[in-house]
C-alpha atoms as a PDB file:
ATOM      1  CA  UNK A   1       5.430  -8.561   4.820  1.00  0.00           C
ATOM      2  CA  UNK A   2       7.800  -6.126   4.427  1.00  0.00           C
ATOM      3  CA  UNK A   3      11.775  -6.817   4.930  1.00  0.00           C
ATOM      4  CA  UNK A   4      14.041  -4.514   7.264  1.00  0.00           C
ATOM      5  CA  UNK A   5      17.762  -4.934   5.550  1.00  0.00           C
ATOM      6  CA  UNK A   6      20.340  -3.172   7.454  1.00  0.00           C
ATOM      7  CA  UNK A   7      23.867  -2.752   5.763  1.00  0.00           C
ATOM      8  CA  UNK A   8      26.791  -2.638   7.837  1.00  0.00           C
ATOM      9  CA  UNK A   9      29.775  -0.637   6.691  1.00  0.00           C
ATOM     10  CA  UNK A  10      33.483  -0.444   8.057  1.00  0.00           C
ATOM     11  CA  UNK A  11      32.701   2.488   9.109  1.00  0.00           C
ATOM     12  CA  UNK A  12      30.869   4.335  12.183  1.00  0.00           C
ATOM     13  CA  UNK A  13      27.955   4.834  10.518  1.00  0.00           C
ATOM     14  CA  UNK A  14      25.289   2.252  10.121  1.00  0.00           C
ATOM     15  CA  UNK A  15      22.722   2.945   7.411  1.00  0.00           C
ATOM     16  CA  UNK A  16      19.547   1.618   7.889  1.00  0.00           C
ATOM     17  CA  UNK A  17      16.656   1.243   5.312  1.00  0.00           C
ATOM     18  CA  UNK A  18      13.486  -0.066   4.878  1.00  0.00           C
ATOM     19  CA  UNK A  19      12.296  -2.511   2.059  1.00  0.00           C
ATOM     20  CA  UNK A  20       9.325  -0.487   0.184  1.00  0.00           C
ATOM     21  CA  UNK A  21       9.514  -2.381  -2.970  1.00  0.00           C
ATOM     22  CA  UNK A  22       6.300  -4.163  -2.397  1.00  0.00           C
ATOM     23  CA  UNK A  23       4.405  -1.274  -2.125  1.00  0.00           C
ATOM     24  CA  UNK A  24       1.621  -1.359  -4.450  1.00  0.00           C
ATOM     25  CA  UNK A  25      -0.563   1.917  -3.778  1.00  0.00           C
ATOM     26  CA  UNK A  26      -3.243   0.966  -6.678  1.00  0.00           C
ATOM     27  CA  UNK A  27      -4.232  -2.185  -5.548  1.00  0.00           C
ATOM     28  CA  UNK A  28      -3.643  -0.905  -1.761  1.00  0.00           C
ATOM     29  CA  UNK A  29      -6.365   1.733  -2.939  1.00  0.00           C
ATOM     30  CA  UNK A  30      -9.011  -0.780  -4.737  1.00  0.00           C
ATOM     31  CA  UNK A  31      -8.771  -2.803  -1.387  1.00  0.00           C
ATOM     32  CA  UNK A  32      -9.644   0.174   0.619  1.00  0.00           C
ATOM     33  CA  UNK A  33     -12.340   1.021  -1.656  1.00  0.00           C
ATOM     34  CA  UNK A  34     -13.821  -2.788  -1.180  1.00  0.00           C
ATOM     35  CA  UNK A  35     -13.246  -2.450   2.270  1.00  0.00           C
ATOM     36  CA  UNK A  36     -15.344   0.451   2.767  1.00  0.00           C
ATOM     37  CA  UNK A  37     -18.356  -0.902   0.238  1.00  0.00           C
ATOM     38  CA  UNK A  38     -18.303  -3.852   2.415  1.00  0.00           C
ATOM     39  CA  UNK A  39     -19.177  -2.111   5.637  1.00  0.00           C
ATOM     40  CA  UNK A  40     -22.217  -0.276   3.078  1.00  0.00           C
ATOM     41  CA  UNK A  41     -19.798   2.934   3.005  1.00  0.00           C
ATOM     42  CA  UNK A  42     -20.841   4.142  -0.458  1.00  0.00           C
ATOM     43  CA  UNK A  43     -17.834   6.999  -1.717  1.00  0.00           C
ATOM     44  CA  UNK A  44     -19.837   7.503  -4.553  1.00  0.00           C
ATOM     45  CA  UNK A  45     -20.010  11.138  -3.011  1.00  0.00           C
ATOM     46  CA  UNK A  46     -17.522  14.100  -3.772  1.00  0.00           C
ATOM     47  CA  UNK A  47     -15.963  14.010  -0.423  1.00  0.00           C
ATOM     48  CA  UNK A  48     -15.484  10.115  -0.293  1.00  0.00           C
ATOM     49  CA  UNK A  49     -14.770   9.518  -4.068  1.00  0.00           C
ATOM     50  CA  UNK A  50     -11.019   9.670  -2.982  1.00  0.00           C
ATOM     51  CA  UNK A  51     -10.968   8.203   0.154  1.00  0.00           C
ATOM     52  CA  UNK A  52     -10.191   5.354  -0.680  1.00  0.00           C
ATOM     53  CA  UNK A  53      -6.552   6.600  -2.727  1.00  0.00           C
ATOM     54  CA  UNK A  54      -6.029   8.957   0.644  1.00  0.00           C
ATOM     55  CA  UNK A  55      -5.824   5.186   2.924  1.00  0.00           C
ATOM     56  CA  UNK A  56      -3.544   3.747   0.772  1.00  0.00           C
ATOM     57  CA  UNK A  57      -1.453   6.714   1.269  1.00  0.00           C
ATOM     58  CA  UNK A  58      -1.995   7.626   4.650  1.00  0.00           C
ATOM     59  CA  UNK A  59      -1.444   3.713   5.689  1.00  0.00           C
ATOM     60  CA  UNK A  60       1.967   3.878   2.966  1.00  0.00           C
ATOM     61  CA  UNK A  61       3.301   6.774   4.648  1.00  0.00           C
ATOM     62  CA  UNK A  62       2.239   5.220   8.524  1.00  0.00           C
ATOM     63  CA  UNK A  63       4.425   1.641   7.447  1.00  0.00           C
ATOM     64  CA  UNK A  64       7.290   4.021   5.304  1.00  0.00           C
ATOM     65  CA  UNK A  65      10.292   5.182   8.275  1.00  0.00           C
ATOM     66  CA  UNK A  66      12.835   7.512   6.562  1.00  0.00           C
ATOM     67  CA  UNK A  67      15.948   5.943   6.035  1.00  0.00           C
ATOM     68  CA  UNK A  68      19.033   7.175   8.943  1.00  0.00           C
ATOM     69  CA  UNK A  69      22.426   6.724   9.200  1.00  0.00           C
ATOM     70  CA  UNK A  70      23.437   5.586  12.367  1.00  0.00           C
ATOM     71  CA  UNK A  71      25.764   8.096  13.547  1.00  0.00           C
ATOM     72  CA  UNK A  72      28.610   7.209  16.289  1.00  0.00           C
ATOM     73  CA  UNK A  73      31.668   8.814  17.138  1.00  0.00           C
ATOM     74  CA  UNK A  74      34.503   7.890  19.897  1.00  0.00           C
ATOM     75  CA  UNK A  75      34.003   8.234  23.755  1.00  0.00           C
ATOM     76  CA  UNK A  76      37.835  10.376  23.851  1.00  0.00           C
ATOM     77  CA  UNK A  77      36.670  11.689  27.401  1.00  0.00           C
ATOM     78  CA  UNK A  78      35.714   8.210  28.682  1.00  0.00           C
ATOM     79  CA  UNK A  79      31.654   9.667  29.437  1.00  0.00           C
ATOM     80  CA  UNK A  80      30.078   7.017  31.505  1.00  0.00           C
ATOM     81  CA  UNK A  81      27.404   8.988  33.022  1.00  0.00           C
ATOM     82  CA  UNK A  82      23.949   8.559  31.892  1.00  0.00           C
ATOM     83  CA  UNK A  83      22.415   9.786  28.010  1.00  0.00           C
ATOM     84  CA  UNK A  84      18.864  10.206  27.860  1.00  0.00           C
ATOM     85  CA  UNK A  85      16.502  11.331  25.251  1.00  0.00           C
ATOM     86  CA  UNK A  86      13.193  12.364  26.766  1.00  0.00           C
ATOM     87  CA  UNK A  87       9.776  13.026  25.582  1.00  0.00           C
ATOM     88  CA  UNK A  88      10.354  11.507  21.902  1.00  0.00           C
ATOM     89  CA  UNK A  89       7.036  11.532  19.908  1.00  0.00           C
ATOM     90  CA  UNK A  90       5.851   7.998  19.005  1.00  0.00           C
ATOM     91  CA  UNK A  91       2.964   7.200  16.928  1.00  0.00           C
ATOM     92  CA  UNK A  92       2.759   3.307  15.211  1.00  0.00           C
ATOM     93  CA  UNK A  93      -0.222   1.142  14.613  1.00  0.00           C
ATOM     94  CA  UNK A  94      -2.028  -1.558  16.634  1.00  0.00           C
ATOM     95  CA  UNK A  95      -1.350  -5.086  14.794  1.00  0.00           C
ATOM     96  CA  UNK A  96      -4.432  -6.124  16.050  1.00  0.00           C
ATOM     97  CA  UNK A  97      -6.880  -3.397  14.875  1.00  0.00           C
ATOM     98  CA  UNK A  98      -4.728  -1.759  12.610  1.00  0.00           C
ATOM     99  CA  UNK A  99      -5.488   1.461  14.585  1.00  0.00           C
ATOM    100  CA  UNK A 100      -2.725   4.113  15.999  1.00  0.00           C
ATOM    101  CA  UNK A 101      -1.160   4.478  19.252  1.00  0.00           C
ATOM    102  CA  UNK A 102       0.751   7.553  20.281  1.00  0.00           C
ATOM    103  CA  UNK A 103       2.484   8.931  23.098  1.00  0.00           C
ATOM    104  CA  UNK A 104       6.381   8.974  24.303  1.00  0.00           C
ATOM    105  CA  UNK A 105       9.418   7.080  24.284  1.00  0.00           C
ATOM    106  CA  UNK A 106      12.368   7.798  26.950  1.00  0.00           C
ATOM    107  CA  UNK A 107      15.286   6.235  25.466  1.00  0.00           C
ATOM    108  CA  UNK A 108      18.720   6.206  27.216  1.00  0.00           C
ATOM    109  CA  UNK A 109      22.165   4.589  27.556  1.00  0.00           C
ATOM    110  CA  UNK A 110      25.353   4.382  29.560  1.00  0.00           C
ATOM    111  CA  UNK A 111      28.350   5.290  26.834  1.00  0.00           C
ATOM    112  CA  UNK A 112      31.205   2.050  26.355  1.00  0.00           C
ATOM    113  CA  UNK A 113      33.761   3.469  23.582  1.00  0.00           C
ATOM    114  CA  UNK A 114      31.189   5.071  21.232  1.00  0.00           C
ATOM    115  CA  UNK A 115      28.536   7.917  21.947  1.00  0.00           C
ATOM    116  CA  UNK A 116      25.330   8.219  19.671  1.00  0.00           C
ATOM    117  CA  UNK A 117      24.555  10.855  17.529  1.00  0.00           C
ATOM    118  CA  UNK A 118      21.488  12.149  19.981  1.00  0.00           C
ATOM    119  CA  UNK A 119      19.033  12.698  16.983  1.00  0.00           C
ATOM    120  CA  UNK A 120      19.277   8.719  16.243  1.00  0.00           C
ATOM    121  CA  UNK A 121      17.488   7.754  19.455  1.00  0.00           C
ATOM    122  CA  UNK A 122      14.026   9.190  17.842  1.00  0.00           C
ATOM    123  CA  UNK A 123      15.356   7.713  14.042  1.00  0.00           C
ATOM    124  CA  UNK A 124      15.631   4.206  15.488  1.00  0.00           C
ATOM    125  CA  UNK A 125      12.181   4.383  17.497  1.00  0.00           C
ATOM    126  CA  UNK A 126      10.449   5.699  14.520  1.00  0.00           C
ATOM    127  CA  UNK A 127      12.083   2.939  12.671  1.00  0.00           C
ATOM    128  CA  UNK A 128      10.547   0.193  14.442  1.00  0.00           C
ATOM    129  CA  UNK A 129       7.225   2.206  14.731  1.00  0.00           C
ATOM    130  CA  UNK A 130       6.648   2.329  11.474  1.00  0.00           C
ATOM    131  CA  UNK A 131       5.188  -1.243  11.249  1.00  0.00           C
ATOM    132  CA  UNK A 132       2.111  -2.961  12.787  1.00  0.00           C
ATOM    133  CA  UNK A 133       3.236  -3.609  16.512  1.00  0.00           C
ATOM    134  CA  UNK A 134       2.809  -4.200  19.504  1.00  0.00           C
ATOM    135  CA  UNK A 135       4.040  -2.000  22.281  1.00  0.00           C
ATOM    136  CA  UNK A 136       5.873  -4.606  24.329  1.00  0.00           C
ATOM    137  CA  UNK A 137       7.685  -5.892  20.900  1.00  0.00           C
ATOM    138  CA  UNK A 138       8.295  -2.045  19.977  1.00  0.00           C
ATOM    139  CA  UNK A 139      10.128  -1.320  23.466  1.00  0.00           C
ATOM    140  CA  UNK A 140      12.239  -4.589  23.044  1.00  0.00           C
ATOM    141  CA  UNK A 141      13.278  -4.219  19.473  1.00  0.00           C
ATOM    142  CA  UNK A 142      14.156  -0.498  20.250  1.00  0.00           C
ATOM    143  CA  UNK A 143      16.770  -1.669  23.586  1.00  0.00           C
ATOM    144  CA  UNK A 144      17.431  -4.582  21.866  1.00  0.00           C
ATOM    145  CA  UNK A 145      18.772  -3.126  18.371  1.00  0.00           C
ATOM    146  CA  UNK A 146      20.508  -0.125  20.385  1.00  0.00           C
ATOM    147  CA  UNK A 147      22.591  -2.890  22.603  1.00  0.00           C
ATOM    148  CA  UNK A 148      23.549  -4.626  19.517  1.00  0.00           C
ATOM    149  CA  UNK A 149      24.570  -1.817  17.186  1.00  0.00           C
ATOM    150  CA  UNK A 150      26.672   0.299  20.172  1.00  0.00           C
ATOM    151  CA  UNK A 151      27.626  -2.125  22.469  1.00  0.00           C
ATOM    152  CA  UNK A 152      26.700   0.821  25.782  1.00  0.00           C
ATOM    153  CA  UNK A 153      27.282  -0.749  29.630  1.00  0.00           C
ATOM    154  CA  UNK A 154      23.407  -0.222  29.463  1.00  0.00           C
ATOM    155  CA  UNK A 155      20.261   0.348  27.363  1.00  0.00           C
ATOM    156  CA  UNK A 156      17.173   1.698  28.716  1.00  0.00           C
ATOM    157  CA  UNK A 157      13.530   2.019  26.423  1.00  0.00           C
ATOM    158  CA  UNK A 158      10.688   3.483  28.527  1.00  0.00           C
ATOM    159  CA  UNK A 159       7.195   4.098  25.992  1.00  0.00           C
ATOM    160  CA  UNK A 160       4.025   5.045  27.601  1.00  0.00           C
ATOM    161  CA  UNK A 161       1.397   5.149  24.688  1.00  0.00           C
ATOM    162  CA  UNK A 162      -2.659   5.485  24.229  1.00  0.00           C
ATOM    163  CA  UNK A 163      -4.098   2.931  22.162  1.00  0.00           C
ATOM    164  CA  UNK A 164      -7.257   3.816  20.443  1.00  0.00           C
ATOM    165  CA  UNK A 165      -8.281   0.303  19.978  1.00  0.00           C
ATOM    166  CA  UNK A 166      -9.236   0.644  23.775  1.00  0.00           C
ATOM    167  CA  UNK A 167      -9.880   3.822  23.923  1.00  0.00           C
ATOM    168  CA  UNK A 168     -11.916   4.039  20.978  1.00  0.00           C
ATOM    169  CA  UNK A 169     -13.741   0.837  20.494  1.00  0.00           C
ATOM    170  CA  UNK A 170     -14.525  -1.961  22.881  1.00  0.00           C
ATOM    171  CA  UNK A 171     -13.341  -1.116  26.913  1.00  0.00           C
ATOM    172  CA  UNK A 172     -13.633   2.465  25.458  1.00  0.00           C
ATOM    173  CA  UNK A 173     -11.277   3.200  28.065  1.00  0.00           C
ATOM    174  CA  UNK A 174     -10.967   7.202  26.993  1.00  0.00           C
ATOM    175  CA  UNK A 175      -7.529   8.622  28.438  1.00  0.00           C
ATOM    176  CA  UNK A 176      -5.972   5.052  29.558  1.00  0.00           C
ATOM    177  CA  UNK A 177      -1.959   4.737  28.546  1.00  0.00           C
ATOM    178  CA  UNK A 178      -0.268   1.548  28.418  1.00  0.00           C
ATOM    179  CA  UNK A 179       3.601   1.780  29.584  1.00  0.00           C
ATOM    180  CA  UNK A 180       6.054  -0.465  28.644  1.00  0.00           C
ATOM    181  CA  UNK A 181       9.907  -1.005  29.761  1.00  0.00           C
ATOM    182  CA  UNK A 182      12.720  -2.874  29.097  1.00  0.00           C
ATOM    183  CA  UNK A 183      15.959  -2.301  30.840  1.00  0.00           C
ATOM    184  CA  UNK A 184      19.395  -3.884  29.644  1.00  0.00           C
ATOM    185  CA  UNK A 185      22.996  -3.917  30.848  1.00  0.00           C
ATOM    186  CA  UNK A 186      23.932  -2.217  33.982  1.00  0.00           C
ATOM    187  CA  UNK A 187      20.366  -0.165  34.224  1.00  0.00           C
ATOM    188  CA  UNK A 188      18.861  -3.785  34.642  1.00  0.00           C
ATOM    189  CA  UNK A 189      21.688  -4.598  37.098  1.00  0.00           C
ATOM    190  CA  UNK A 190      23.400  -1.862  38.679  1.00  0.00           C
ATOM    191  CA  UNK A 191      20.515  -0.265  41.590  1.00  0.00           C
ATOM    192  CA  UNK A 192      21.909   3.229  41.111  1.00  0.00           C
ATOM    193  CA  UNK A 193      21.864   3.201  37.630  1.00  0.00           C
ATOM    194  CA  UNK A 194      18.610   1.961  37.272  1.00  0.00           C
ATOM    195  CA  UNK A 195      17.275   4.149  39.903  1.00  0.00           C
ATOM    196  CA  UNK A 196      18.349   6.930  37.911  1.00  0.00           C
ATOM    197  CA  UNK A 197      16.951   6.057  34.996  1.00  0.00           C
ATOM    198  CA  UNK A 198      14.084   5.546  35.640  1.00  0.00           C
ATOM    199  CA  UNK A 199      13.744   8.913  38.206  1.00  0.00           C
ATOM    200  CA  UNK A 200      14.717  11.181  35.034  1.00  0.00           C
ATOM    201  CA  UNK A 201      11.801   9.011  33.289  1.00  0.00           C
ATOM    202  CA  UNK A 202       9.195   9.978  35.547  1.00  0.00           C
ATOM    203  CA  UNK A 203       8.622   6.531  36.627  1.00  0.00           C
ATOM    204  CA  UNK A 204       8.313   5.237  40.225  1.00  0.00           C
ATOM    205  CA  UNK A 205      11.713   4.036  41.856  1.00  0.00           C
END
């Protein structure tokens, strides 16, 4: 299982890294090669002799999130109006199948002394993407590590995603999307805040 370490400096910027160290892309791709043999997939042919190298990569590269620094800088004009990131592009991987979901996160927060680099709102969903998940753990861990690192009045993670285990396989529920939410601070407890939120999210008041 890989290890997220997170290093905290004196200064405003938290740099935040994934533990890769345990990647071993041979044996990844003699597993994959196994794996397929086992369900009588022969890549004996020229266009699957290297399928089983491209999982190990495509799967290394799905569980690899680049490293960020998280970027902060002082609130000097006292903001305290809502920050919100719209539309961010979210793909991760079904624990349970070990197949993708994609769609969109909405990620915002209500400013206390620091303001966020706005970039870092996609680096820290793709962080916790890139992992088997679920997408009620994603949405959590997202709010969650936001609240913790800037200390904002509020945190607010929307993600509305299409899982291809269900659309895919079993319900084959083609065109379905799961959304998730978790809602922190003031835009769990403050009415107008939340309202807001979730209005520039798209989602029902």
């Amino acid at each position: 299982m890989e290890v997220t370490r997170v290093s905290i400096p004196a200064t405003p910027a938290l740099r935040v890294v994934r533990d890769t160290e345990g990647v071993d892309l041979a044996a990844a791709e003699q597993a994959a090669a196994r794996f397929l043999h086992a369900l009588g997939i022969s890549t004996d042919t020229e266009s699957l002799r290297r399928t089983p190298a491209r999982m190990a990569r495509a799967y290394a590269e799905l569980f690899s999130p680049r490293p960020f620094d998280l970027t902060t800088f002082p609130n000097d004009e006292g903001y305290d109006e809502l920050v919100l990131a719209r539309g961010i592009p979210l793909r991760s991987v079904c624990e349970h199948h070990l197949l993708p979901f994609v769609g969109t996160a909405h990620v915002g927060y209500l400013p206390g002394r620091r303001i966020l680099g706005l970039s870092k709102l996609a680096r820290v969903v793709e962080h916790f993407a890139c992992r088997p998940q679920v997408q009620e753990r994603l949405t959590k861990q997202v709010a969650d590590w936001l609240q913790e690192q800037l200390e904002p009045q509020g945190v607010g993670v929307v993600i509305e995603a299409e899982h291809t285990c269900m659309t895919l396989r079993g319900v084959q529920a083609t065109g379905a999307t799961t959304m998730t939410s978790t809602l922190l601070g003031a835009l769990r407890t403050d009415a107008r805040s939340r309202s807001e939120f979730l209005a520039l999210t798209g989602l029902p008041v």
